[in-house]
Each structure stands twice: as structure tokens, then as C-alpha cells.
N, C-alpha and C. Protein backbone atom coordinates (compact mmCIF):
# COMPACT_ATOMS: atom_id res chain seq x y z
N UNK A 1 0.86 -1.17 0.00
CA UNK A 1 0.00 0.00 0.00
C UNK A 1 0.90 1.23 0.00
N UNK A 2 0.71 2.16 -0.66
CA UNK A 2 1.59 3.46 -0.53
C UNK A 2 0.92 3.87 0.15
N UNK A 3 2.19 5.34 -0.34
CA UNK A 3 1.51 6.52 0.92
C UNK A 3 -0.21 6.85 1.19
N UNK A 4 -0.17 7.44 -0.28
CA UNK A 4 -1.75 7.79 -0.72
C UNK A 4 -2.85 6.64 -0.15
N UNK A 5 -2.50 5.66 -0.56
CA UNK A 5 -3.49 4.97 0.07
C UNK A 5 -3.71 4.45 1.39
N UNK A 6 -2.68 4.65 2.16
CA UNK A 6 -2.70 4.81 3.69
C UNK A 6 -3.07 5.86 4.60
N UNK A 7 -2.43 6.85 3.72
CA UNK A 7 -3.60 7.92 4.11
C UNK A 7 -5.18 8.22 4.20
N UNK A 8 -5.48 7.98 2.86
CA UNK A 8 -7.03 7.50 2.65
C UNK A 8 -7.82 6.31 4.13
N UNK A 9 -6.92 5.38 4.04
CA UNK A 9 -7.50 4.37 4.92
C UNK A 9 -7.32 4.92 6.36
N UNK A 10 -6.57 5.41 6.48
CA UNK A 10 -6.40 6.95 8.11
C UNK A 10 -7.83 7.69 8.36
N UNK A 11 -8.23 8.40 7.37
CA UNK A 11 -9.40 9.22 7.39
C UNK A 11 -10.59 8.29 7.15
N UNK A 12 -10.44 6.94 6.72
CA UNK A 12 -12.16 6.21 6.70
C UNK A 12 -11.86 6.32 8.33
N UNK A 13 -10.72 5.73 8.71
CA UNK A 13 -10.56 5.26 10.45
C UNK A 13 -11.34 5.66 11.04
N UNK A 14 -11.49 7.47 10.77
CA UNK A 14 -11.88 8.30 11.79
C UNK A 14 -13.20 8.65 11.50
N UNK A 15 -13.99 8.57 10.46
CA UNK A 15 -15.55 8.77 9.71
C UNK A 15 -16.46 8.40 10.74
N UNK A 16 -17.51 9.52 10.73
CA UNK A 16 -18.83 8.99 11.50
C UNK A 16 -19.32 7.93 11.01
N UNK A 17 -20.00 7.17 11.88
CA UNK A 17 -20.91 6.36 11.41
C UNK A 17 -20.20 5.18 10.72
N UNK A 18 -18.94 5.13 11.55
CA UNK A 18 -17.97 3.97 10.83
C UNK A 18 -18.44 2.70 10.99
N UNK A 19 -18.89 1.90 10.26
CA UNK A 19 -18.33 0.60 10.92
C UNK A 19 -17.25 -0.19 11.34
N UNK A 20 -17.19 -0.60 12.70
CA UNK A 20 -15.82 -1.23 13.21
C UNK A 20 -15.43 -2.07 12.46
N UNK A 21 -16.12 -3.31 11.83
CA UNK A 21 -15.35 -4.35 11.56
C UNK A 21 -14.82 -3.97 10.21
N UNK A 22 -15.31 -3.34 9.68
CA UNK A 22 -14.43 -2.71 8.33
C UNK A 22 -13.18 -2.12 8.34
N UNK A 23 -13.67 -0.86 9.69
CA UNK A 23 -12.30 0.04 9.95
C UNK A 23 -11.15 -1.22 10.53
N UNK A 24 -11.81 -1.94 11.65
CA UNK A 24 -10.77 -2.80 11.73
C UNK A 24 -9.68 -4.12 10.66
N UNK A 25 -10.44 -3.76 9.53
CA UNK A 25 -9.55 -4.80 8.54
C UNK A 25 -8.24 -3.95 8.63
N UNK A 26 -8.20 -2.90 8.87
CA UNK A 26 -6.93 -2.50 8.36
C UNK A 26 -5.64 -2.78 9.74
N UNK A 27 -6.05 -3.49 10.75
CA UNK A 27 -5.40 -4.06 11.82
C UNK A 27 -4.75 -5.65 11.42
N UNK A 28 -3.62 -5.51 11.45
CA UNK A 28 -3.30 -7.29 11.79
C UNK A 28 -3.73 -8.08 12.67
N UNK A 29 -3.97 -9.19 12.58
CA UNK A 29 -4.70 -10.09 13.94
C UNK A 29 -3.81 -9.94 15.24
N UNK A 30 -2.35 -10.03 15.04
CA UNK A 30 -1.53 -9.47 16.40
C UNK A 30 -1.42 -8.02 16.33
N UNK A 31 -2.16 -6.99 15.97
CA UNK A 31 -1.97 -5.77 16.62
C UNK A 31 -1.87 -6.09 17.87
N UNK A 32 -1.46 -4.58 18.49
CA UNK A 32 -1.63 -4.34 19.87
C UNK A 32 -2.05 -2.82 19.83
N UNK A 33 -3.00 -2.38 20.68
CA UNK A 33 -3.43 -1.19 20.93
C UNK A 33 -2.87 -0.22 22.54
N UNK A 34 -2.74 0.50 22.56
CA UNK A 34 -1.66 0.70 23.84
C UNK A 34 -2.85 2.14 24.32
N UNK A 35 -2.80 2.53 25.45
CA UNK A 35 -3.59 3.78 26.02
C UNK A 35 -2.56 4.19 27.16
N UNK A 36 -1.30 4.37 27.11
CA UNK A 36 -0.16 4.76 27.99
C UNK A 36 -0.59 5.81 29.18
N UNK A 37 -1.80 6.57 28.57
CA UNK A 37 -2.03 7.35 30.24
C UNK A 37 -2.84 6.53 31.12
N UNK A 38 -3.50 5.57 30.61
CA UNK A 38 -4.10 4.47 31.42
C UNK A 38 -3.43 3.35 31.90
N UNK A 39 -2.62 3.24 31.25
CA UNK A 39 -1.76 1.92 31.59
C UNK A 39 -2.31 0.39 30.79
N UNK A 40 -3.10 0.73 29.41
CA UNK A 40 -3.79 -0.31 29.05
C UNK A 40 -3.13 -0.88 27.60
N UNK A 41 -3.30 -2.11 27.40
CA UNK A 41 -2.38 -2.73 26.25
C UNK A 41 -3.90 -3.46 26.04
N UNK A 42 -3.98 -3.74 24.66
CA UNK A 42 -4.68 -4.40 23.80
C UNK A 42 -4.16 -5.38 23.18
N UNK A 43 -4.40 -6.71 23.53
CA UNK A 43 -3.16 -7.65 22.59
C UNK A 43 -4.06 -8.44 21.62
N UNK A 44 -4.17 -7.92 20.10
CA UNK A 44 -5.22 -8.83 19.35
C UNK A 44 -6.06 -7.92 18.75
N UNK A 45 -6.59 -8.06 17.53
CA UNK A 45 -7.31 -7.39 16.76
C UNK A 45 -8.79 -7.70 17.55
N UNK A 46 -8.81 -9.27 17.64
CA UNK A 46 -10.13 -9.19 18.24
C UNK A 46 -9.97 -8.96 19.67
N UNK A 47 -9.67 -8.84 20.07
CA UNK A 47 -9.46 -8.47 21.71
C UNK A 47 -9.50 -6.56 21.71
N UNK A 48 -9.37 -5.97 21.16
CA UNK A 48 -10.07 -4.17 20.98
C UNK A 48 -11.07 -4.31 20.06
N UNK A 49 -11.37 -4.75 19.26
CA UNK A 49 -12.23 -4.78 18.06
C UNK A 49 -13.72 -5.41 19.20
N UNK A 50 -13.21 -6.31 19.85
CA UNK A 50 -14.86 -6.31 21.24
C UNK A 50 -14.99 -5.71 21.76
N UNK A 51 -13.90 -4.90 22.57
CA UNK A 51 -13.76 -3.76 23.77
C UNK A 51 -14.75 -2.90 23.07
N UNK A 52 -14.11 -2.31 21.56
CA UNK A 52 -14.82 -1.48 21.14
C UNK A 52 -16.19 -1.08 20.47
N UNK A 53 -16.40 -2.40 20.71
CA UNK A 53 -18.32 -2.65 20.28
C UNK A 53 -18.38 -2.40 21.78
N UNK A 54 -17.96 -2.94 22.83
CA UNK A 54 -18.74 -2.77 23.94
C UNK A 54 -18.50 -1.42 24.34
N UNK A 55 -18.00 -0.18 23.89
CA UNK A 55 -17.91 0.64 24.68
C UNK A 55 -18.80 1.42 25.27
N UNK A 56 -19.29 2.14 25.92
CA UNK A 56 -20.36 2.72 26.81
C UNK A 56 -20.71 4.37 26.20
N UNK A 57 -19.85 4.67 25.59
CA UNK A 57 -19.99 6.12 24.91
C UNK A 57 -20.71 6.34 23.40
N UNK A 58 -20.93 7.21 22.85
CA UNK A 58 -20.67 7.39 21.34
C UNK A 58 -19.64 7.88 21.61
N UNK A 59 -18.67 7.91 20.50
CA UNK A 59 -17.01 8.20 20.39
C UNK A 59 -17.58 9.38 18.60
N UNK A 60 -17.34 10.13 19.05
CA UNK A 60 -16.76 10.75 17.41
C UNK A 60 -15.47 11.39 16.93
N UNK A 61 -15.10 11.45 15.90
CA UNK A 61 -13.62 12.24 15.77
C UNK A 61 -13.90 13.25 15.14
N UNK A 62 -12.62 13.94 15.03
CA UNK A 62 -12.62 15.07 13.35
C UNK A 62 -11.12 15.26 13.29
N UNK A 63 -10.52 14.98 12.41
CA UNK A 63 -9.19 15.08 12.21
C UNK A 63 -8.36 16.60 11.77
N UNK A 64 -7.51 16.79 13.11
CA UNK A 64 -6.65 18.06 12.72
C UNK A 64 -5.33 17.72 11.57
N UNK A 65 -4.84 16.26 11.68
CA UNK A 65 -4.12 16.80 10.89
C UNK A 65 -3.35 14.96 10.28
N UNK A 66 -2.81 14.93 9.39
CA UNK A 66 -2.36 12.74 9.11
C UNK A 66 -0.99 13.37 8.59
N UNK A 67 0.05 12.86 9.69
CA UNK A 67 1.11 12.92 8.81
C UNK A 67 1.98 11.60 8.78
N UNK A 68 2.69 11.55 7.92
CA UNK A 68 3.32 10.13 7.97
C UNK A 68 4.24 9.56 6.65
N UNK A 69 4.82 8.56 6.54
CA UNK A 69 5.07 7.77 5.39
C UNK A 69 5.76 6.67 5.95
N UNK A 70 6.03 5.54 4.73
CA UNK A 70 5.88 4.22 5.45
C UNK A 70 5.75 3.38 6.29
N UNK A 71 6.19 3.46 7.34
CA UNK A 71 5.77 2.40 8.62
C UNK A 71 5.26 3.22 9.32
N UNK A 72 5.70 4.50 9.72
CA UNK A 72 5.10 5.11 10.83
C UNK A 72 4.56 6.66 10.07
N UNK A 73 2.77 6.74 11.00
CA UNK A 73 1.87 7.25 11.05
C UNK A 73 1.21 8.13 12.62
N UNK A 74 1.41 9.33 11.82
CA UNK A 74 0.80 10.27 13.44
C UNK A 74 -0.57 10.66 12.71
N UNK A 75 -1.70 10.59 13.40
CA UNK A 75 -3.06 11.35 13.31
C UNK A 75 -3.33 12.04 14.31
N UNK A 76 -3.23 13.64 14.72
CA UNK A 76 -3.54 14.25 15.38
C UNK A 76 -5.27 14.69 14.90
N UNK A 77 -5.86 14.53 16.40
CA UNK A 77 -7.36 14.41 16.29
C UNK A 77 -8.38 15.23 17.64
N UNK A 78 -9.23 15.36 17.38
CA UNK A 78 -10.29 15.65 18.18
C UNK A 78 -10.92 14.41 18.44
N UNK A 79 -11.56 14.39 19.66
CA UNK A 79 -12.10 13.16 20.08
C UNK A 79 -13.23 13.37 20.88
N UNK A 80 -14.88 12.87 21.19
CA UNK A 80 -15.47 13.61 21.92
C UNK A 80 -16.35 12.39 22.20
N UNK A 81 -16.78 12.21 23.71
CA UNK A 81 -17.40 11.75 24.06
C UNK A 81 -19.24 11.95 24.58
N UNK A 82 -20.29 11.12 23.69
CA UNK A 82 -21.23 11.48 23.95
C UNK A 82 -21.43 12.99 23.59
N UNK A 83 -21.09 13.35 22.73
CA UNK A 83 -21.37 14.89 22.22
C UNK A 83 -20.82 16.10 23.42
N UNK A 84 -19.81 15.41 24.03
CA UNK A 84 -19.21 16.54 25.08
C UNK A 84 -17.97 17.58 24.31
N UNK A 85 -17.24 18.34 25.26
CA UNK A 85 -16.06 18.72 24.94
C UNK A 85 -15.55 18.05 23.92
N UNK A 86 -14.90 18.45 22.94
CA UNK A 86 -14.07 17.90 22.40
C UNK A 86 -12.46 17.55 23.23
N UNK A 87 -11.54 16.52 23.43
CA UNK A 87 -10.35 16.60 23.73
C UNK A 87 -8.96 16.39 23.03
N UNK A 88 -8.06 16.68 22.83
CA UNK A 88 -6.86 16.63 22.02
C UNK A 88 -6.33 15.03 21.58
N UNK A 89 -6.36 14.11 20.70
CA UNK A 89 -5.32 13.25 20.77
C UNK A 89 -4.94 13.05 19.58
N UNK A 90 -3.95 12.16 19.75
CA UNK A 90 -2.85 11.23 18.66
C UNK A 90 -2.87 10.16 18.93
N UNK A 91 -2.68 9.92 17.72
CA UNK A 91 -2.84 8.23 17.32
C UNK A 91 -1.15 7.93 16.85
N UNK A 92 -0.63 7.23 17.06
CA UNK A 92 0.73 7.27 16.79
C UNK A 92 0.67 4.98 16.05
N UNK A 93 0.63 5.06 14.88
CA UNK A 93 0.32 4.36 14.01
C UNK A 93 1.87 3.41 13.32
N UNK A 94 2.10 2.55 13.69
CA UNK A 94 2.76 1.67 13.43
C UNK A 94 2.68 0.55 12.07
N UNK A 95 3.00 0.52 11.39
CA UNK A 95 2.30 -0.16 9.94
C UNK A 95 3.19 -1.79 9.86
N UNK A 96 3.33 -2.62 9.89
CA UNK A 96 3.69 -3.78 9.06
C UNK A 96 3.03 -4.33 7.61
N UNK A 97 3.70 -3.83 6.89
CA UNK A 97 3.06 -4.04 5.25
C UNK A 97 1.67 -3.05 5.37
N UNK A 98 1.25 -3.39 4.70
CA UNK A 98 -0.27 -2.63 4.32
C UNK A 98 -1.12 -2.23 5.37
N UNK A 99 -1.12 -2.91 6.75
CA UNK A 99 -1.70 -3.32 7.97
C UNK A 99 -1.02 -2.42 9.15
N UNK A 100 -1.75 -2.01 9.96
CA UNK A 100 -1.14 -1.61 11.18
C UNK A 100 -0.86 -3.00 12.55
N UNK A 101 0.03 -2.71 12.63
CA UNK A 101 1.23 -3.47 13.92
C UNK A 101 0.69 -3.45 14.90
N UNK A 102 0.91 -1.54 15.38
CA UNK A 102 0.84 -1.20 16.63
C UNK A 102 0.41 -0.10 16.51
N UNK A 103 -1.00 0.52 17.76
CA UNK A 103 -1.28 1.71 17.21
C UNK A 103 -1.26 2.12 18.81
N UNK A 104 -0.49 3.44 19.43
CA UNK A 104 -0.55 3.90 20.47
C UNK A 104 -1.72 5.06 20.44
N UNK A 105 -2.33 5.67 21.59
CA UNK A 105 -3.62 6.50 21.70
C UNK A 105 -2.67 7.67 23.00
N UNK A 106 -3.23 8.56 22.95
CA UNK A 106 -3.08 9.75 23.86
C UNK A 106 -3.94 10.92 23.60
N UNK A 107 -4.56 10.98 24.47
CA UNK A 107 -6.01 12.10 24.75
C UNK A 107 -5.42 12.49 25.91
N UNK A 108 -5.97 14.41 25.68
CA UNK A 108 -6.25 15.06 26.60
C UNK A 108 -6.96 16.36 26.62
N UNK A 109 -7.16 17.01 27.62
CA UNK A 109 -8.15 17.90 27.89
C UNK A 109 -7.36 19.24 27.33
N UNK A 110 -7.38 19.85 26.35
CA UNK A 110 -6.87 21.67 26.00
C UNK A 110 -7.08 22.08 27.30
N UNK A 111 -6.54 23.21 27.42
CA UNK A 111 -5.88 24.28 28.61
C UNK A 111 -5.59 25.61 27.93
N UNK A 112 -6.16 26.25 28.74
CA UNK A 112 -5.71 27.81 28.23
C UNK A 112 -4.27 28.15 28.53
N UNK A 113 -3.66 28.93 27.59
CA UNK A 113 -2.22 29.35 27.77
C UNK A 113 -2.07 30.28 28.94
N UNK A 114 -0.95 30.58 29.68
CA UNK A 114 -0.93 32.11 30.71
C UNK A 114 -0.41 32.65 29.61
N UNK A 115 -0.95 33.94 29.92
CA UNK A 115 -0.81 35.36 28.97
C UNK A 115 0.29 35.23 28.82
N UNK A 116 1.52 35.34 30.15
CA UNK A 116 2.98 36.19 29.99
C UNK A 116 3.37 35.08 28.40
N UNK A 117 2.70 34.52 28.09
CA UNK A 117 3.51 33.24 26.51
C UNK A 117 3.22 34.56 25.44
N UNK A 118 2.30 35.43 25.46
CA UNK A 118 1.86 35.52 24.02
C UNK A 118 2.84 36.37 23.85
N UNK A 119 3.98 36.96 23.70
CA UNK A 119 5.07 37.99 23.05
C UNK A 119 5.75 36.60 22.03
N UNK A 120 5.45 35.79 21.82
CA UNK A 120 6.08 34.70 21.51
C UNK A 120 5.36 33.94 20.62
N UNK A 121 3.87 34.01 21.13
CA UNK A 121 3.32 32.96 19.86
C UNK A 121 2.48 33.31 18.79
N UNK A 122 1.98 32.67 18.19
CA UNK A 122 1.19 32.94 17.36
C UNK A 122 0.08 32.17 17.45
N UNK A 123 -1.26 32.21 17.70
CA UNK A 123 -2.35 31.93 18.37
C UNK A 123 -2.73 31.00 17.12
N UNK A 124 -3.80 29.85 17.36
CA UNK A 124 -4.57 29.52 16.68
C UNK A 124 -5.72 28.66 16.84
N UNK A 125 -6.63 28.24 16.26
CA UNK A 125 -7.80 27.34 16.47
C UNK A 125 -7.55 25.98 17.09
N UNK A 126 -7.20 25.50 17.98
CA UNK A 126 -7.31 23.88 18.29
C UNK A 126 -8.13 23.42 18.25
N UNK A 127 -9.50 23.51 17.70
CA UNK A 127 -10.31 22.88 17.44
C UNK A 127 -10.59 23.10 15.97
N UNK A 128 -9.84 23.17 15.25
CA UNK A 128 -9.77 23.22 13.82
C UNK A 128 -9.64 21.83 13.45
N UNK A 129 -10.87 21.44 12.20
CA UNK A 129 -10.17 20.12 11.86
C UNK A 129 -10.87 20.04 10.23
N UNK A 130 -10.88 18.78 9.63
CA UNK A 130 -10.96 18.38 8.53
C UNK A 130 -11.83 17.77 8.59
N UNK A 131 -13.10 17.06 8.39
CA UNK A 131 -14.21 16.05 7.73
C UNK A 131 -13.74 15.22 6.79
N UNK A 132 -13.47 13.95 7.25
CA UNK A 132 -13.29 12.77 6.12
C UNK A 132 -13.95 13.50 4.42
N UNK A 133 -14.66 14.05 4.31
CA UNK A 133 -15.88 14.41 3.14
C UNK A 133 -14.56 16.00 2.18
N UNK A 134 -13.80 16.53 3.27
CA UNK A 134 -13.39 17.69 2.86
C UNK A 134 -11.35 17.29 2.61
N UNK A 135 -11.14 15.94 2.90
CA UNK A 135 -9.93 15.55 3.32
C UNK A 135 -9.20 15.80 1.60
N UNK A 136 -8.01 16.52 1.67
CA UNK A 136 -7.63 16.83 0.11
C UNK A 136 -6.13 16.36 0.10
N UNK A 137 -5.60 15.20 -0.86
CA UNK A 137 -4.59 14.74 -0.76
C UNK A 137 -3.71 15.63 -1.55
N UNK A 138 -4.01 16.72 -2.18
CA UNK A 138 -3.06 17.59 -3.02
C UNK A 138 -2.23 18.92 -2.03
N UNK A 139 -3.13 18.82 -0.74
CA UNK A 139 -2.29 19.92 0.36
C UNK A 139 -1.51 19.19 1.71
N UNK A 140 -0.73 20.06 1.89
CA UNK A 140 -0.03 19.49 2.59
C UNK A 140 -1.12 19.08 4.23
N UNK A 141 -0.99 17.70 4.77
CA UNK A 141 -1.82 17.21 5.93
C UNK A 141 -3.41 17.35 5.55
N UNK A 142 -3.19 17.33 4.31
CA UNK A 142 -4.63 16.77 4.06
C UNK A 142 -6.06 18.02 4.25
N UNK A 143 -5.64 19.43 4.59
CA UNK A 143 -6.62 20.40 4.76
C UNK A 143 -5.48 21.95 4.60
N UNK A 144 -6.57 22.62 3.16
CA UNK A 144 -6.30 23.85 2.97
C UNK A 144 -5.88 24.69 4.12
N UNK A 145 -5.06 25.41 4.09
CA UNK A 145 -4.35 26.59 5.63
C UNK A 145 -5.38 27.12 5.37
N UNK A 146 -6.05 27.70 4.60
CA UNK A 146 -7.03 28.87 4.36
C UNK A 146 -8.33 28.38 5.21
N UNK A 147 -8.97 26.83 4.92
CA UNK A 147 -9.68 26.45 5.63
C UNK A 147 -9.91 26.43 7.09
N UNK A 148 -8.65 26.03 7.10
CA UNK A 148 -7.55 25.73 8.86
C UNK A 148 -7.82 27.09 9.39
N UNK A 149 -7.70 28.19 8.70
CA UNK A 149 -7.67 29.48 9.59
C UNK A 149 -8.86 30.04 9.65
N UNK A 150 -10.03 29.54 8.69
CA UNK A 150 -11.05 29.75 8.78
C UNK A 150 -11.98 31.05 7.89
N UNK A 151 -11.04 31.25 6.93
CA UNK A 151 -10.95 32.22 5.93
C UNK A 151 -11.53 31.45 4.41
């Protein structure tokens, strides 16, 4: 699978209204799924692929940003539970051939900056993201800057 088409299969990942067992073909039967601020390992495609039918939430995404090429894959994302807050994570994506290996998870809650930072930065939307429907493989991470800034 190349780039292009690993990318593509990144953004079905994250689509409303996904179905799991589809999104999950793109797992090897020994994946492992990892949640490092929890302390949780997933050993087995079908062993998360049940977790995740059973989960207790609606889960939705929207993707800020897919970067990557051959084995290794970052998806920085929005993540929201039950139509709450949205919270920050990455998917940090491990590939063996066409298939993902190993896929690590990290969520967390945004935080406002302290003022004394801003002589320094340059501000922007963290809740900016892309729609599987709007995802454009001709810009760089997959979404127009113009969009991104909201212009």
C-alpha cells in the first residue's frame, strides 16, 4: 500500500458512522493497541475490536491533521465523548506491510495558555479540523491553511 493509500485508509478510520469491523480490517490479527495514560495494552485485533463494540460512549472524531510515510503514522485528532467537549489526541500508528502493527492512543483535555507566553506565539484554532468528506490529498496534511484558519 503506498503513501496515498494509507492515508485514505487513516481518514475512513476516523468517519462517523464507521463501521468497526471494516475500519478494523486495516489491523493485523496481532496488533496491539496501547492507552499509555491508562496503563492499558490491547493484545489482538479481536481483543479491541470487542472492547470497542462494547464501549459505553458514542465516540466521534474530526481530524486536525495525518502525517506520515511508510511504517510510521501520526493522526492528530479531536475526540469527543457522547457529544461533550471535544479533547486533544494522537494516534501514533505503526504499519507492518499494508496493515497496522501497533497503534498507540493519547487524549487530553486543552488548557488555556498564561498570557505572559503571548510575546512569543502565534495563536490559533485547536479545534480546527478536517471532515473525512473535505480531506484533500493535493495539500499538505490533508486540509487547505485557508480552511484551517477559517478564511
Amino acid at each position: 500500500m503506498d503513501d496515498a493509500a494509507i492515508r485514505r485508509a487513516l481518514v475512513r478510520q476516523f468517519e462517523d458512522g464507521r463501521d468497526l469491523d471494516q475500519t478494523h480490517e486495516l489491523y493485523h490479527d496481532d496488533a496491539v493497541l496501547e492507552f499509555p495514560q491508562s496503563g492499558e495494552r490491547f493484545v489482538g485485533k479481536a481483543n479491541f475490536l470487542a472492547w470497542r463494540k462494547e464501549y459505553p460512549a458514542n465516540v466521534t472524531y474530526r481530524i486536525r491533521r495525518i502525517t506520515g510515510a511508510g511504517e510510521l503514522w501520526f493522526v492528530e485528532l479531536l475526540v469527543s465523548y457522547n457529544a461533550g467537549t471535544p479533547m486533544l489526541g494522537v494516534g501514533l500508528m505503526q504499519f507492518r506491510g499494508d496493515k497496522i502493527a501497533r497503534e498507540t492512543v493519547y487524549a487530553m483535555e486543552g488548557f488555556e495558555a498564561a498570557p505572559w507566553r503571548d510575546a512569543w506565539v502565534t495563536r490559533f484554532d485547536p479545534l480546527a479540523s478536517v471532515s473525512p468528506a473535505e480531506w484533500r490529498d493535493d495539500v499538505p496534511f490533508g486540509i487547505d491553511a485557508r480552511v484551517a484558519l477559517g478564511r
